[in-house]
N, C-alpha and C. Protein backbone atom coordinates (compact mmCIF):
# COMPACT_ATOMS: atom_id res chain seq x y z
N UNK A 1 -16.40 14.17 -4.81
CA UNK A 1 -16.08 12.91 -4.18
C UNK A 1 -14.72 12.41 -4.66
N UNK A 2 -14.31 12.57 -6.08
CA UNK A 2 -13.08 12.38 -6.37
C UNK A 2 -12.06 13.01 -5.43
N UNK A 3 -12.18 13.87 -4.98
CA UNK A 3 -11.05 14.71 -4.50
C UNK A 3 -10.80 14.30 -2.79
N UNK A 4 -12.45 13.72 -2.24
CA UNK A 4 -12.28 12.98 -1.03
C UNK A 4 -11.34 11.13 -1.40
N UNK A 5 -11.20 11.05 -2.45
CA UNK A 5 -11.24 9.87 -2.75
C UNK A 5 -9.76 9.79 -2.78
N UNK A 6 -8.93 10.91 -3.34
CA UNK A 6 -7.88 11.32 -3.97
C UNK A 6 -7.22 11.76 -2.48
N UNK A 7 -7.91 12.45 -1.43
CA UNK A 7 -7.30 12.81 -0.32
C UNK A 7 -6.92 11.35 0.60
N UNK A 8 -7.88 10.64 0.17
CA UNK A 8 -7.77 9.15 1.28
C UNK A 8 -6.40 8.81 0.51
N UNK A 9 -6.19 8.58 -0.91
CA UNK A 9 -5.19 7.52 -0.90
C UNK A 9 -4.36 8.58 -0.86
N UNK A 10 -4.10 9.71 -0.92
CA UNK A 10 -2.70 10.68 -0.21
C UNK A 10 -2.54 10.16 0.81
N UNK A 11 -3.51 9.99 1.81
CA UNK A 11 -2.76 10.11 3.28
C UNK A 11 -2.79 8.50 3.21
N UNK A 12 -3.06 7.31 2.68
CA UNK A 12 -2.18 6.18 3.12
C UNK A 12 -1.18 6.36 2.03
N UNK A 13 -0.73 7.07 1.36
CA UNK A 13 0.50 6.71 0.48
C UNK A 13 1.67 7.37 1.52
N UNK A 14 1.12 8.37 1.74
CA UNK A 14 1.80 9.28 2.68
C UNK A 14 2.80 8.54 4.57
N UNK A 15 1.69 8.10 4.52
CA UNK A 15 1.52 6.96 6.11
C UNK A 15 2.38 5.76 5.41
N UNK A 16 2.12 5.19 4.57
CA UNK A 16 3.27 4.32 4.49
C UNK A 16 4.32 4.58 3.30
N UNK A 17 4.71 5.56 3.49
CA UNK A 17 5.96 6.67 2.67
C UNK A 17 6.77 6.93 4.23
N UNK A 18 6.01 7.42 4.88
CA UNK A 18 6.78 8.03 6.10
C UNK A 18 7.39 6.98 6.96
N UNK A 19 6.44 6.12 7.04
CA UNK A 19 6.67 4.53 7.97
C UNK A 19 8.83 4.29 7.28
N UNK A 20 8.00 4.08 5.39
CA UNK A 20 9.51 3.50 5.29
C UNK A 20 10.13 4.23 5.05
N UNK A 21 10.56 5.59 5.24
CA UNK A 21 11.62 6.36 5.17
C UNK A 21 12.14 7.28 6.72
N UNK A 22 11.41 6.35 7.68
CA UNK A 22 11.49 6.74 8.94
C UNK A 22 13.09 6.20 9.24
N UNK A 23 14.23 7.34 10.21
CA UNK A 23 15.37 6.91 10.27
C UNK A 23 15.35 5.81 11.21
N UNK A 24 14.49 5.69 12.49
CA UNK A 24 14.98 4.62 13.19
C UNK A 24 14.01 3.54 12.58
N UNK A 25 13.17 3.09 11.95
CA UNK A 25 13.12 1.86 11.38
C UNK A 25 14.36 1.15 9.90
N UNK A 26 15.04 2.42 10.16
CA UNK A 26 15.89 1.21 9.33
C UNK A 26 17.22 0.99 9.84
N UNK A 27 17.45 -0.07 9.66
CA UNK A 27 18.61 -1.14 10.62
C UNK A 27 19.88 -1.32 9.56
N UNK A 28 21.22 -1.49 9.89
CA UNK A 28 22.13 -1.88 9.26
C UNK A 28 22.25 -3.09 9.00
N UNK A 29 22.36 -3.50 7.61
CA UNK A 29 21.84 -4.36 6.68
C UNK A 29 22.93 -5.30 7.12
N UNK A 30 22.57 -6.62 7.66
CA UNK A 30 23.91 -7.43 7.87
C UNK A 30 24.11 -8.37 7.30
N UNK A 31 25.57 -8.98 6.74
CA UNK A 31 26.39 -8.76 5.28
C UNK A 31 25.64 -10.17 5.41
N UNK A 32 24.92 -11.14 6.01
CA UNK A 32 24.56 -12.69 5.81
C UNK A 32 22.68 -12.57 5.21
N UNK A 33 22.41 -11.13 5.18
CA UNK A 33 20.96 -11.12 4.94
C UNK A 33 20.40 -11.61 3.49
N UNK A 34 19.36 -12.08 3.26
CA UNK A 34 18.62 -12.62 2.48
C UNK A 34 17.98 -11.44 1.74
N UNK A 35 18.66 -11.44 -0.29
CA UNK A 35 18.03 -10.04 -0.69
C UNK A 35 16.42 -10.66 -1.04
N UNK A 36 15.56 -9.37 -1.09
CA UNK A 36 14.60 -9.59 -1.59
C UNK A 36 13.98 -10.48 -2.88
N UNK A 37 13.34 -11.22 -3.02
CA UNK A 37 13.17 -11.94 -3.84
C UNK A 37 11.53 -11.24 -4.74
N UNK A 38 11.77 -11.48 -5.75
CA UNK A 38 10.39 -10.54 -6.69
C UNK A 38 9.11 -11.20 -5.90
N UNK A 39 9.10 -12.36 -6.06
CA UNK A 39 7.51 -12.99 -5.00
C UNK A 39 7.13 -12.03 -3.90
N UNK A 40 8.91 -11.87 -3.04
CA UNK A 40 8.51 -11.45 -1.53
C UNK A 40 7.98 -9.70 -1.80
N UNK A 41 8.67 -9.23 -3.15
CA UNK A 41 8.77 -7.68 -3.21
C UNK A 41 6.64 -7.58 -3.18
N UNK A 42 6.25 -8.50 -4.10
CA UNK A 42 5.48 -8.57 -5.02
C UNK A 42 4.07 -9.03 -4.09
N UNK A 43 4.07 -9.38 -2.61
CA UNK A 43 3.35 -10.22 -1.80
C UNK A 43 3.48 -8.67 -1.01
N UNK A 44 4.69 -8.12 -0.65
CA UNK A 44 4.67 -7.30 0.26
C UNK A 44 3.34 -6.05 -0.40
N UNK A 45 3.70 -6.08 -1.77
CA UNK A 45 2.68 -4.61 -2.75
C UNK A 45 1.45 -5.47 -2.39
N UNK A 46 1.29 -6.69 -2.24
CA UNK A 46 -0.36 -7.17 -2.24
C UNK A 46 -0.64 -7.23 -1.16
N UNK A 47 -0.46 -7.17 -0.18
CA UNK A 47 -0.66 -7.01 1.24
C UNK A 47 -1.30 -5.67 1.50
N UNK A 48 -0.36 -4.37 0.76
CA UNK A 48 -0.63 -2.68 1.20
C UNK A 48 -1.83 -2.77 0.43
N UNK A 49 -1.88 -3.38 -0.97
CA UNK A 49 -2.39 -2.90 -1.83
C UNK A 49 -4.08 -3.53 -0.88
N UNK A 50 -4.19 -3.92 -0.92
CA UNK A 50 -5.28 -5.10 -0.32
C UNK A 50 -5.80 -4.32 0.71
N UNK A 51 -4.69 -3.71 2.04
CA UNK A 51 -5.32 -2.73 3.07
C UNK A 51 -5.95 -1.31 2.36
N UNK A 52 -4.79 -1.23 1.55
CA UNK A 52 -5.36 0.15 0.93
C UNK A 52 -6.74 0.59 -0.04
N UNK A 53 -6.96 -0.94 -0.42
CA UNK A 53 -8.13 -0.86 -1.06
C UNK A 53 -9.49 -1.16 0.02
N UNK A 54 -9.18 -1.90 1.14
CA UNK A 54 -10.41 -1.86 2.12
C UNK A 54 -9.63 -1.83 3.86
N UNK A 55 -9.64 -0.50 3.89
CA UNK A 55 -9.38 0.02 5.05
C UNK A 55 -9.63 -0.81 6.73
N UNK A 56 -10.77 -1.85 6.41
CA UNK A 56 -11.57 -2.38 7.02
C UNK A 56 -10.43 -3.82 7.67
N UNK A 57 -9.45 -4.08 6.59
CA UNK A 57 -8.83 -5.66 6.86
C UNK A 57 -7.67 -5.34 7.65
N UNK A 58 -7.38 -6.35 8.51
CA UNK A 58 -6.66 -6.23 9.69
C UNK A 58 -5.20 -7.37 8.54
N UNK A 59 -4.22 -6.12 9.41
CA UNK A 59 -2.97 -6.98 8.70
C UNK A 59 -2.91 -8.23 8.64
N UNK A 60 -3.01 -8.96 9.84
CA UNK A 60 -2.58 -10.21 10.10
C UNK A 60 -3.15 -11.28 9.19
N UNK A 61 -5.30 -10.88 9.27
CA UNK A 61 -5.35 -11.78 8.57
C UNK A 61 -4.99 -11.92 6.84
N UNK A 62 -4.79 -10.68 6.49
CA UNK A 62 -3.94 -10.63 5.18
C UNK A 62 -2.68 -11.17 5.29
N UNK A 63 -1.80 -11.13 5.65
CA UNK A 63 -0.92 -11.79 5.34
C UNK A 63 -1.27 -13.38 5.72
N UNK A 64 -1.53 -13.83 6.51
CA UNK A 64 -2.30 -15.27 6.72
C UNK A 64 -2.87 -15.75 4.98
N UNK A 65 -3.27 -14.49 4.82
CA UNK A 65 -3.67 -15.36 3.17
C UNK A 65 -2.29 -15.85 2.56
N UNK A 66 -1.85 -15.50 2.84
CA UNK A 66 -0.39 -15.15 2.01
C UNK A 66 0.70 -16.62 2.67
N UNK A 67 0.14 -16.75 3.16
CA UNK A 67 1.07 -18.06 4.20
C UNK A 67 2.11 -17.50 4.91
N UNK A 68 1.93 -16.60 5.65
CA UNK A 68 2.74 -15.80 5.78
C UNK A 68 2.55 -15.19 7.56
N UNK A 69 3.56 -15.34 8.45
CA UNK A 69 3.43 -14.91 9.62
C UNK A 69 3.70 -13.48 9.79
N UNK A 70 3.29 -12.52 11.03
CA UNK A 70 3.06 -11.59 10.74
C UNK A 70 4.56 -10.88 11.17
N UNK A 71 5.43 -11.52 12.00
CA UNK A 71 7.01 -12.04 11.68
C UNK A 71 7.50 -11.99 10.86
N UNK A 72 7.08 -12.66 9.86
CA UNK A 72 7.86 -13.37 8.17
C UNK A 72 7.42 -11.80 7.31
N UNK A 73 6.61 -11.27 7.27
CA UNK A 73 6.06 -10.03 6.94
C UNK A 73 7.13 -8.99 7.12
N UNK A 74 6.72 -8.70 8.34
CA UNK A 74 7.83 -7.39 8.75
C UNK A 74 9.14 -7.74 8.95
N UNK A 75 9.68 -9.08 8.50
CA UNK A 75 10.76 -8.90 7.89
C UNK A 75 11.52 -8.78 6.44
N UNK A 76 10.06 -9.43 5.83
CA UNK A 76 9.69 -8.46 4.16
C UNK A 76 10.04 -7.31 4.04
N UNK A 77 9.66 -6.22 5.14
CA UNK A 77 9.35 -4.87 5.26
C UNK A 77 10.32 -4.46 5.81
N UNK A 78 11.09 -5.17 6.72
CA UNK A 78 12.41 -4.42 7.15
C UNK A 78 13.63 -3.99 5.85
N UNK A 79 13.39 -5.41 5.10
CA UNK A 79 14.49 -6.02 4.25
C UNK A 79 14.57 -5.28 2.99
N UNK A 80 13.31 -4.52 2.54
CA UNK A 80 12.46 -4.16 1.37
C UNK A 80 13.41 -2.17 1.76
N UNK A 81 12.58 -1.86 3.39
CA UNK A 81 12.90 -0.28 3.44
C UNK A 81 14.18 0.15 3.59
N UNK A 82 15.19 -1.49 3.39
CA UNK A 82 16.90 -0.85 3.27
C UNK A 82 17.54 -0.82 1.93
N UNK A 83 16.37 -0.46 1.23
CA UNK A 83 16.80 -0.75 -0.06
C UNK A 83 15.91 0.78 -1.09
N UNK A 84 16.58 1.33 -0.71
CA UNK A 84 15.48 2.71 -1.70
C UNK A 84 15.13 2.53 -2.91
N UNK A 85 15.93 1.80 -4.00
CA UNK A 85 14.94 1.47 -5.28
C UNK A 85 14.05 0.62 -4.73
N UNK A 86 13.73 -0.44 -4.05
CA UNK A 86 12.88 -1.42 -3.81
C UNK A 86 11.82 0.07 -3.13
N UNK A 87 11.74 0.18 -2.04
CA UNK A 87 11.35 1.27 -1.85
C UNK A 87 10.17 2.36 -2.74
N UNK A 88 11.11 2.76 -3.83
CA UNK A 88 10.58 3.26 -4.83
C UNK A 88 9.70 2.64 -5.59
N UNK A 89 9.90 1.52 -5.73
CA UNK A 89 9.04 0.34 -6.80
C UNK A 89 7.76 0.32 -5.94
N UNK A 90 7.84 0.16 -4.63
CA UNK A 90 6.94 -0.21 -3.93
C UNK A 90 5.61 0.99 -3.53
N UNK A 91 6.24 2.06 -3.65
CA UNK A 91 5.51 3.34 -3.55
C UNK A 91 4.66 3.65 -5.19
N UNK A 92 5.37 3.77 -6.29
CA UNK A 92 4.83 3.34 -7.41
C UNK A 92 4.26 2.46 -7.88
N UNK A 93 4.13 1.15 -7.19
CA UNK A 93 2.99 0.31 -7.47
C UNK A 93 1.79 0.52 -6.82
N UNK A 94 1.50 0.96 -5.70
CA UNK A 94 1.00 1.00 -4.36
C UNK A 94 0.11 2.42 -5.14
N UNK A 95 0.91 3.43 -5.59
CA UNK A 95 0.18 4.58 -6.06
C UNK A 95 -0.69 4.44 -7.54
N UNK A 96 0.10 3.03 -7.91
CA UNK A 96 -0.73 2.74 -9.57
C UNK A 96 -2.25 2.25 -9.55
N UNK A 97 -1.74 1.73 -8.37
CA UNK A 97 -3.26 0.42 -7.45
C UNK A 97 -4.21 1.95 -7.40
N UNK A 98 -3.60 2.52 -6.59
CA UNK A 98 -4.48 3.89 -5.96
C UNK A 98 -5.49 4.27 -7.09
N UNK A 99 -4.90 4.71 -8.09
CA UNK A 99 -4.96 5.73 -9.31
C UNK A 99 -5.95 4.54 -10.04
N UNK A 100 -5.90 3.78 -9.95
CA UNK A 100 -6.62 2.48 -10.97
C UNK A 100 -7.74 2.40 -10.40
N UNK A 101 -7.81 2.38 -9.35
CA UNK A 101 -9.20 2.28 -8.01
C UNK A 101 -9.88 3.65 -8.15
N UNK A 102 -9.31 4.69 -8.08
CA UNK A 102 -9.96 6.14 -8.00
C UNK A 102 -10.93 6.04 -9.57
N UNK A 103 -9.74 5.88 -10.70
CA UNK A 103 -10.91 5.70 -12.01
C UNK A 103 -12.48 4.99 -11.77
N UNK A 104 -12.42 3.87 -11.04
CA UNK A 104 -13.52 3.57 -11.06
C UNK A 104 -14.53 3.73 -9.86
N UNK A 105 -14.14 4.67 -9.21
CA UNK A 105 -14.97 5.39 -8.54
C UNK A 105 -16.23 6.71 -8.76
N UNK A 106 -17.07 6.37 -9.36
CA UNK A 106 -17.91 7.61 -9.14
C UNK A 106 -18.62 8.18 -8.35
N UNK A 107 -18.70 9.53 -8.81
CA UNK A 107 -18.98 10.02 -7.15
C UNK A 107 -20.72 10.45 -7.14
N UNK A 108 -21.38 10.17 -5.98
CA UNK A 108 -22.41 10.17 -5.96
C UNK A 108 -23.34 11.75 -6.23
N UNK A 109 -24.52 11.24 -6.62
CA UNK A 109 -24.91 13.08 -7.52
C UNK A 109 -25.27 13.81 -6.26
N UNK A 110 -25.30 13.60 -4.41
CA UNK A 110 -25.56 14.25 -3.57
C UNK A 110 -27.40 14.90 -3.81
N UNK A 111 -27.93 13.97 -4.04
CA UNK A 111 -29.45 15.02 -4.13
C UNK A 111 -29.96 15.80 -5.27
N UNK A 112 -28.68 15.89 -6.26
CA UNK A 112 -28.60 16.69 -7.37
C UNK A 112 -29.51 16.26 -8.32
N UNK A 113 -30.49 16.34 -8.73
CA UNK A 113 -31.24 15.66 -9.80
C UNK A 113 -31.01 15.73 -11.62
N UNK A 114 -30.95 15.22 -12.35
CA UNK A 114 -30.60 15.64 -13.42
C UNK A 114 -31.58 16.07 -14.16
N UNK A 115 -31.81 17.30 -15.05
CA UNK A 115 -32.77 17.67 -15.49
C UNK A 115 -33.03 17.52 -16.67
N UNK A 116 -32.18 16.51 -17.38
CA UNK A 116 -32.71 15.93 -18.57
C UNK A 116 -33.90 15.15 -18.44
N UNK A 117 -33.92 14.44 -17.25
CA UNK A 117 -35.43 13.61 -16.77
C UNK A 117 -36.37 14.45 -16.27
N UNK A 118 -36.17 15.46 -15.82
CA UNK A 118 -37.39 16.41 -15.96
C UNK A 118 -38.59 16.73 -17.26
C-alpha cells in the first residue's frame, strides 16, 4: 500500500510540476508586476497542499477559505511559475507535505492474519 500511496503523490507532484513548467503558461513578467509576497508563496503551498492531501476538495472552495478569489489565486500561480526558485520552494514543500502524510499511512494487512494470535 505504501508504494500505491507513493505512486498517488508522484503523479500529483508530477501534474503540478508539469502544469508549472509548461512553456505556454508562462507569460512575460511585466516590469509594474507585484513580487510574490511569503503569505501569498505560503497560501499558494496550502491550497496544493490541502488538494493533495484530499483529492475530494474542489479548488474554489479552498481558496474561498483563504479569502481568496479563484482570480486572485491564479494570479498567485501565474506570478509564483515566473519565478523558478519560487517554483522550486514550492515543489519541495508540496513533496515534504507528501512524504509527512505517506509516514503516517499504514497499509492495510489485506486478509493476512497474524499468527502470533493464533
Amino acid at each position: 500500500m505504501r508504494t500505491m500511496t507513493g505512486v498517488a503523490v508522484g503523479a500529483v507532484l508530477a501534474g503540478v510540476l508539469l502544469f508549472a513548467r509548461c512553456p505556454q503558461a508562462q507569460e512575460p513578467a511585466s516590469p509594474n508586476e507585484t513580487p510574490v509576497s511569503e503569505s501569498e508563496l505560503q497560501t499558494y503551498i496550502d491550497v496544493y497542499g490541502a488538494m493533495q492531501a484530499d483529492h475530494d476538495l474542489d479548488i474554489q472552495n479552498v481558496v474561498a477559505q483563504y479569502h481568496l478569489t479563484l482570480e486572485e489565486f491564479r494570479d498567485i500561480e501565474r506570478r509564483i511559475q515566473r519565478q523558478p526558485a519560487l517554483v522550486d520552494r514550492v515543489r519541495q514543500a508540496l513533496l515534504e507535505k507528501a512524504k509527512a502524510r505517506a509516514s503516517f499511512v499504514t497499509p492495510p494487512t489485506l486478509g493476512v492474519e497474524n499468527p502470533d494470535t493464533e
